[in-house]
PDB file of N, CA and C in Angstrom:
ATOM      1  N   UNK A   1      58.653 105.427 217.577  1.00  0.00           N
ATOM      2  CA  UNK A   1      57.611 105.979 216.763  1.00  0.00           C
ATOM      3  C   UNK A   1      58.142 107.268 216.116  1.00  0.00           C
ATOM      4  N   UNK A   2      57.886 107.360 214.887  1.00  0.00           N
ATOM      5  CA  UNK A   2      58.491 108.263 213.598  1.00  0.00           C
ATOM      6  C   UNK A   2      57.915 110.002 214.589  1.00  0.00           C
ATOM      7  N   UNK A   3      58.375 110.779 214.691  1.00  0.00           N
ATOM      8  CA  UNK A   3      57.836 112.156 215.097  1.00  0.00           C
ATOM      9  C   UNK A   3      57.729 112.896 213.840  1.00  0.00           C
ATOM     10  N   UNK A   4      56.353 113.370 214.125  1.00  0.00           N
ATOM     11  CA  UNK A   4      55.692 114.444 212.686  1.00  0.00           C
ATOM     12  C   UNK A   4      55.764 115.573 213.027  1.00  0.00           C
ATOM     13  N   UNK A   5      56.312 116.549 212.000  1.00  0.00           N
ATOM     14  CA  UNK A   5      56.208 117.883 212.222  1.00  0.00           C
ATOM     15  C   UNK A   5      54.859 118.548 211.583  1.00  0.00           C
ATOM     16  N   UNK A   6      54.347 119.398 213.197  1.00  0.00           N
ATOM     17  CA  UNK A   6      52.974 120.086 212.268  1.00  0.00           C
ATOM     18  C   UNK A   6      52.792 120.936 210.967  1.00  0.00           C
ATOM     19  N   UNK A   7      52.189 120.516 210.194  1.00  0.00           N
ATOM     20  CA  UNK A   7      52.008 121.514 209.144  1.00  0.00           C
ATOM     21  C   UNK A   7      51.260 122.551 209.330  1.00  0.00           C
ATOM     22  N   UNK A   8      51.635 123.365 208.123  1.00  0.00           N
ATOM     23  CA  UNK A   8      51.156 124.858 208.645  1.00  0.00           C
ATOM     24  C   UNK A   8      49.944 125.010 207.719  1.00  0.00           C
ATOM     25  N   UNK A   9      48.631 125.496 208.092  1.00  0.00           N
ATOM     26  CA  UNK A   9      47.179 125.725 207.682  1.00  0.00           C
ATOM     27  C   UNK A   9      47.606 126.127 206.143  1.00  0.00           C
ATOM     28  N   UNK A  10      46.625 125.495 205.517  1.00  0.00           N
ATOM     29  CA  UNK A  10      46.579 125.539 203.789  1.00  0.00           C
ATOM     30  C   UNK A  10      45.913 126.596 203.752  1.00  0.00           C
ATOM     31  N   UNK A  11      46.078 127.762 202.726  1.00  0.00           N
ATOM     32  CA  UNK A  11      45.520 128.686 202.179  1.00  0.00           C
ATOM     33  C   UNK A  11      44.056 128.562 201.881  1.00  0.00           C
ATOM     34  N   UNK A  12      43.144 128.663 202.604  1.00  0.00           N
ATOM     35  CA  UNK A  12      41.384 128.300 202.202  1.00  0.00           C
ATOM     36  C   UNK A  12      41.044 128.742 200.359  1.00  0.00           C
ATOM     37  N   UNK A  13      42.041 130.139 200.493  1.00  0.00           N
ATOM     38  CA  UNK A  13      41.769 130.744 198.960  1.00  0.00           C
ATOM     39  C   UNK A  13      41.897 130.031 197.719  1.00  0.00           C
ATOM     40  N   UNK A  14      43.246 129.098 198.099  1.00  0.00           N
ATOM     41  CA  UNK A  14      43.881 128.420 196.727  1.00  0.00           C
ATOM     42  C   UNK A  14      44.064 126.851 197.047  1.00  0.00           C
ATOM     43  N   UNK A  15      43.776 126.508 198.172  1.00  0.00           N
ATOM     44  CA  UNK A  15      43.943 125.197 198.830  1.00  0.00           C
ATOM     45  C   UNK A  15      44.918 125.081 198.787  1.00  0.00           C
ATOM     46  N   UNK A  16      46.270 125.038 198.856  1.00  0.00           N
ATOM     47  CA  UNK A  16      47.978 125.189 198.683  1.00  0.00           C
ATOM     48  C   UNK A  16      48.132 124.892 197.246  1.00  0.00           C
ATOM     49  N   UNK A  17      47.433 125.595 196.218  1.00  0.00           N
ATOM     50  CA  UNK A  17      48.259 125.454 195.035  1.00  0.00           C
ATOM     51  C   UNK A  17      48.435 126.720 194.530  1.00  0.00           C
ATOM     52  N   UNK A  18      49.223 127.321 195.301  1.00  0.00           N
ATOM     53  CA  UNK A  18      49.365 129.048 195.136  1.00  0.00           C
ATOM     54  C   UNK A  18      49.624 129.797 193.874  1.00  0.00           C
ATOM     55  N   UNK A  19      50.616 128.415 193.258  1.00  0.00           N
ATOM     56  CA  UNK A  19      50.851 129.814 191.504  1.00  0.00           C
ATOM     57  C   UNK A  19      50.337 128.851 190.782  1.00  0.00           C
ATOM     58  N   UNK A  20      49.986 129.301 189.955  1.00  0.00           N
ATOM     59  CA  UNK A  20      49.232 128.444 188.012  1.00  0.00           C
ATOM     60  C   UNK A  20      49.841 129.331 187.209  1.00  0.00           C
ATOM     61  N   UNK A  21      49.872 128.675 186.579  1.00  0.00           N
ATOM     62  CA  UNK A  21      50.594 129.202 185.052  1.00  0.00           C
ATOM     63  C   UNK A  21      49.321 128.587 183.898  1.00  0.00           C
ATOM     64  N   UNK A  22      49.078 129.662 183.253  1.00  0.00           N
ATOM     65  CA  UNK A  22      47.823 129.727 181.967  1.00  0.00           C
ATOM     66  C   UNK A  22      48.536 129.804 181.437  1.00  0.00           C
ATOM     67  N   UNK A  23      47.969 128.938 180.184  1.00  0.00           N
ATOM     68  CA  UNK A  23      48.482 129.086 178.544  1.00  0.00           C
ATOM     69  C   UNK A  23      47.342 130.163 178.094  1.00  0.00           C
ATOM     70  N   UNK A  24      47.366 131.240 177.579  1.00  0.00           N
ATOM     71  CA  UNK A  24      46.453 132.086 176.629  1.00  0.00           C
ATOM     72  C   UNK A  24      46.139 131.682 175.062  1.00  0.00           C
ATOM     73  N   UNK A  25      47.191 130.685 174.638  1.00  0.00           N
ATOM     74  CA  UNK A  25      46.217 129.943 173.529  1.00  0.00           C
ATOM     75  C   UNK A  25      47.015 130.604 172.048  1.00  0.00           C
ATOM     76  N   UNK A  26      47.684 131.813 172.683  1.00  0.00           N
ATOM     77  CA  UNK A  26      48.735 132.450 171.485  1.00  0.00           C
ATOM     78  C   UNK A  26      50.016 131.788 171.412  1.00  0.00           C
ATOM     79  N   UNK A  27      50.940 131.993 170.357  1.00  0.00           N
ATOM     80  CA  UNK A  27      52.253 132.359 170.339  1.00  0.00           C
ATOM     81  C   UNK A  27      52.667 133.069 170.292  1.00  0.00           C
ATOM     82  N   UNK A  28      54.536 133.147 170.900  1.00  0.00           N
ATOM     83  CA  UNK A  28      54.581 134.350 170.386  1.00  0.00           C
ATOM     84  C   UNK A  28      55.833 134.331 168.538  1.00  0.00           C
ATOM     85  N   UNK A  29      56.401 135.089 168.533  1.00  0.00           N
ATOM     86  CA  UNK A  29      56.844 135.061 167.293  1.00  0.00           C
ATOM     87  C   UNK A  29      57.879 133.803 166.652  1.00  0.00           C
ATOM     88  N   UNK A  30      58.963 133.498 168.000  1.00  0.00           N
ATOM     89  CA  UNK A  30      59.380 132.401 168.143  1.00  0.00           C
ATOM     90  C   UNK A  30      58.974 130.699 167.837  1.00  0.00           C
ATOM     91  N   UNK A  31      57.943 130.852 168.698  1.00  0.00           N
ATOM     92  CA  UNK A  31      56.532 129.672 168.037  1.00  0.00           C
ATOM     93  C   UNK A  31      56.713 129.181 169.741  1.00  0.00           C
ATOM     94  N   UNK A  32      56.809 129.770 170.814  1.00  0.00           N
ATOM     95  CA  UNK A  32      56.312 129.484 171.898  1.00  0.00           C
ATOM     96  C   UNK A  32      54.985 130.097 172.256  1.00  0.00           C
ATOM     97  N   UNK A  33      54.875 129.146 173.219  1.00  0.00           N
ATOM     98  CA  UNK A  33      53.150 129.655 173.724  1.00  0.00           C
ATOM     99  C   UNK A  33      53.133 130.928 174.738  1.00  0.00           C
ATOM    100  N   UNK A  34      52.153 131.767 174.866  1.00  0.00           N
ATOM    101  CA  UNK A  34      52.457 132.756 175.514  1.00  0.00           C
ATOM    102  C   UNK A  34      51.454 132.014 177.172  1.00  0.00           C
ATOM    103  N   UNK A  35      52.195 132.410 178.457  1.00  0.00           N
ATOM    104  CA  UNK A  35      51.319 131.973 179.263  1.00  0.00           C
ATOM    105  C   UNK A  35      51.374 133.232 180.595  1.00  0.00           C
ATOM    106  N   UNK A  36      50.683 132.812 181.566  1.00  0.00           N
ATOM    107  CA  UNK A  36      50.653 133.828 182.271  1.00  0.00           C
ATOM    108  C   UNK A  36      50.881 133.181 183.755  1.00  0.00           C
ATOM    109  N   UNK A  37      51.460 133.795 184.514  1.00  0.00           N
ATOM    110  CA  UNK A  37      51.679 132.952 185.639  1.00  0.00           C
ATOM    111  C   UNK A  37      51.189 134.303 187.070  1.00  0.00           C
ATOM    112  N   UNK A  38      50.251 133.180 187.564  1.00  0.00           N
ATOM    113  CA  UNK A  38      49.431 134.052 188.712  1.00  0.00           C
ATOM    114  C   UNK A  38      49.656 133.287 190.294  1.00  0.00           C
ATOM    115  N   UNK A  39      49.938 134.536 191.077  1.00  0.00           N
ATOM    116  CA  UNK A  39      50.054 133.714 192.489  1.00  0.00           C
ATOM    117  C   UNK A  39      48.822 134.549 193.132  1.00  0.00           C
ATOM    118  N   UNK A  40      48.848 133.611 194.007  1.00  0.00           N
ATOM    119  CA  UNK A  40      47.350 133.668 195.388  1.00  0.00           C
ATOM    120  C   UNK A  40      47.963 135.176 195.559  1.00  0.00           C
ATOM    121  N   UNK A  41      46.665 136.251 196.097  1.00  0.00           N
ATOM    122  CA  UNK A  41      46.809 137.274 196.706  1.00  0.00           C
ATOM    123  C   UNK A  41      47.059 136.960 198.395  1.00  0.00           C
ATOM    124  N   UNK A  42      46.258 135.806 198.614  1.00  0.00           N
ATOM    125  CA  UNK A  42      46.040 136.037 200.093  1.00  0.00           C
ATOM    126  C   UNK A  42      47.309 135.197 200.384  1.00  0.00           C
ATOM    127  N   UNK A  43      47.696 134.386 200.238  1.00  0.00           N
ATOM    128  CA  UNK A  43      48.968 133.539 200.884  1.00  0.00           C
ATOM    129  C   UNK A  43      50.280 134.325 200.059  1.00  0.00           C
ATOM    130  N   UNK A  44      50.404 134.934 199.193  1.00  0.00           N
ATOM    131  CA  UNK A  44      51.437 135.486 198.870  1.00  0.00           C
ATOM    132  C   UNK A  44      52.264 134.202 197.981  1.00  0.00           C
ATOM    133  N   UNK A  45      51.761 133.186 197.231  1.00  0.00           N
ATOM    134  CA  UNK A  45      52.240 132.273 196.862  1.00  0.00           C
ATOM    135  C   UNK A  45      53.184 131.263 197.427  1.00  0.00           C
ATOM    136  N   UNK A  46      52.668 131.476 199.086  1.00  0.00           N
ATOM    137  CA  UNK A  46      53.210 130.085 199.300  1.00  0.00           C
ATOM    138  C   UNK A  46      52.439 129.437 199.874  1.00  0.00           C
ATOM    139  N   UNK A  47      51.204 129.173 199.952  1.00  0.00           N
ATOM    140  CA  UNK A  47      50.156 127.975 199.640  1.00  0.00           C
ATOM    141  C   UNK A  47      49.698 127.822 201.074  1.00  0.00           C
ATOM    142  N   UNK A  48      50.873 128.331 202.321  1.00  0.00           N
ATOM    143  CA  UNK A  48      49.992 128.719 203.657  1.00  0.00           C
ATOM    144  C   UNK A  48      50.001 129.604 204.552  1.00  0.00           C
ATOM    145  N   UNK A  49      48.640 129.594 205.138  1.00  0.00           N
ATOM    146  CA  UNK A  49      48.354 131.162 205.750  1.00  0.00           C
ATOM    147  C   UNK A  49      49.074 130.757 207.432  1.00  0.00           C
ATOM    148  N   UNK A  50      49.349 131.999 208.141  1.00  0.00           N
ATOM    149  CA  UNK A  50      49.557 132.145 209.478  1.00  0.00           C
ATOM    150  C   UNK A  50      48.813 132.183 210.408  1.00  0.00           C
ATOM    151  N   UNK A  51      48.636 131.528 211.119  1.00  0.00           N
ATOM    152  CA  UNK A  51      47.436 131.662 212.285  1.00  0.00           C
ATOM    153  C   UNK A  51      47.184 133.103 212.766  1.00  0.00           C
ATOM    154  N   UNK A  52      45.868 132.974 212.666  1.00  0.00           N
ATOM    155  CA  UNK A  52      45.061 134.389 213.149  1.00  0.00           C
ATOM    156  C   UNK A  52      45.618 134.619 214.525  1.00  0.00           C
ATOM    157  N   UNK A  53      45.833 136.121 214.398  1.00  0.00           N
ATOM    158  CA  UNK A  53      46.587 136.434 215.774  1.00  0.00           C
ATOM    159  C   UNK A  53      45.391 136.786 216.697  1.00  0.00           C
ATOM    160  N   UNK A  54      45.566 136.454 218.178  1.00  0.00           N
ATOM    161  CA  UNK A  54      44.214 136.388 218.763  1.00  0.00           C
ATOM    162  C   UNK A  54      43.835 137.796 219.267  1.00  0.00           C
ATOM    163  N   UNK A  55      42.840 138.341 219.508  1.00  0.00           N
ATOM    164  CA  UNK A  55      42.697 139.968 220.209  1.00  0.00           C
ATOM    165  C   UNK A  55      42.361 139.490 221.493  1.00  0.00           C
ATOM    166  N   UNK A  56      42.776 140.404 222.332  1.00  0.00           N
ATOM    167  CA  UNK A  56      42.629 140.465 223.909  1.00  0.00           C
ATOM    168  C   UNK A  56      42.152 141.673 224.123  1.00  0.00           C
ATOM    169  N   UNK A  57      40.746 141.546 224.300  1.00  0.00           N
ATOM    170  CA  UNK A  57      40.035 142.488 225.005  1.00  0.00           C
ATOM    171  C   UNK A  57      40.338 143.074 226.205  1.00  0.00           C
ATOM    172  N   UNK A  58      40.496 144.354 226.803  1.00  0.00           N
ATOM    173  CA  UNK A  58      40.796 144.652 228.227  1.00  0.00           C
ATOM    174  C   UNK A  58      40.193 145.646 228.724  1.00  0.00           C
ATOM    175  N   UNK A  59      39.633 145.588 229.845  1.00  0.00           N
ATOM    176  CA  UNK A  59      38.714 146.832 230.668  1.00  0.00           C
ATOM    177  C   UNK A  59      37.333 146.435 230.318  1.00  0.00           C
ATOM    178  N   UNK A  60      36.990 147.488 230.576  1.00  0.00           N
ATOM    179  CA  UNK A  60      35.228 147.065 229.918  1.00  0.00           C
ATOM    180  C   UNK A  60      34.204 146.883 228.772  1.00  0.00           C
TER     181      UNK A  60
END
């Protein structure tokens, strides 16, 4: 039987599609399109987050 490696939790923010690239609809002088390319704040553009580190309460 094939062994799977676990994947690591998808970004809730961007669902793992961390960068987009927009067209803004201009050119520029050349006669290319001008676009803009944005990555996730919260995953840092790579589409998954790290498991929450756990707190351990101690004393009272």
């Amino acid at each position: 039987m094939p062994q799977h490696t676990p994947t690591a939790p998808v970004c809730r923010d961007c669902d793992g599609f961390a960068t987009a690239t927009i067209t803004t609809g201009t050119r520029h002088a050349d006669g290319t399109r001008a676009t803009l390319h944005v990555t996730c704040p919260t995953c840092k553009g790579t589409g998954h987050t790290t498991p929450a580190t756990t707190r351990v309460r101690a004393g009272k």
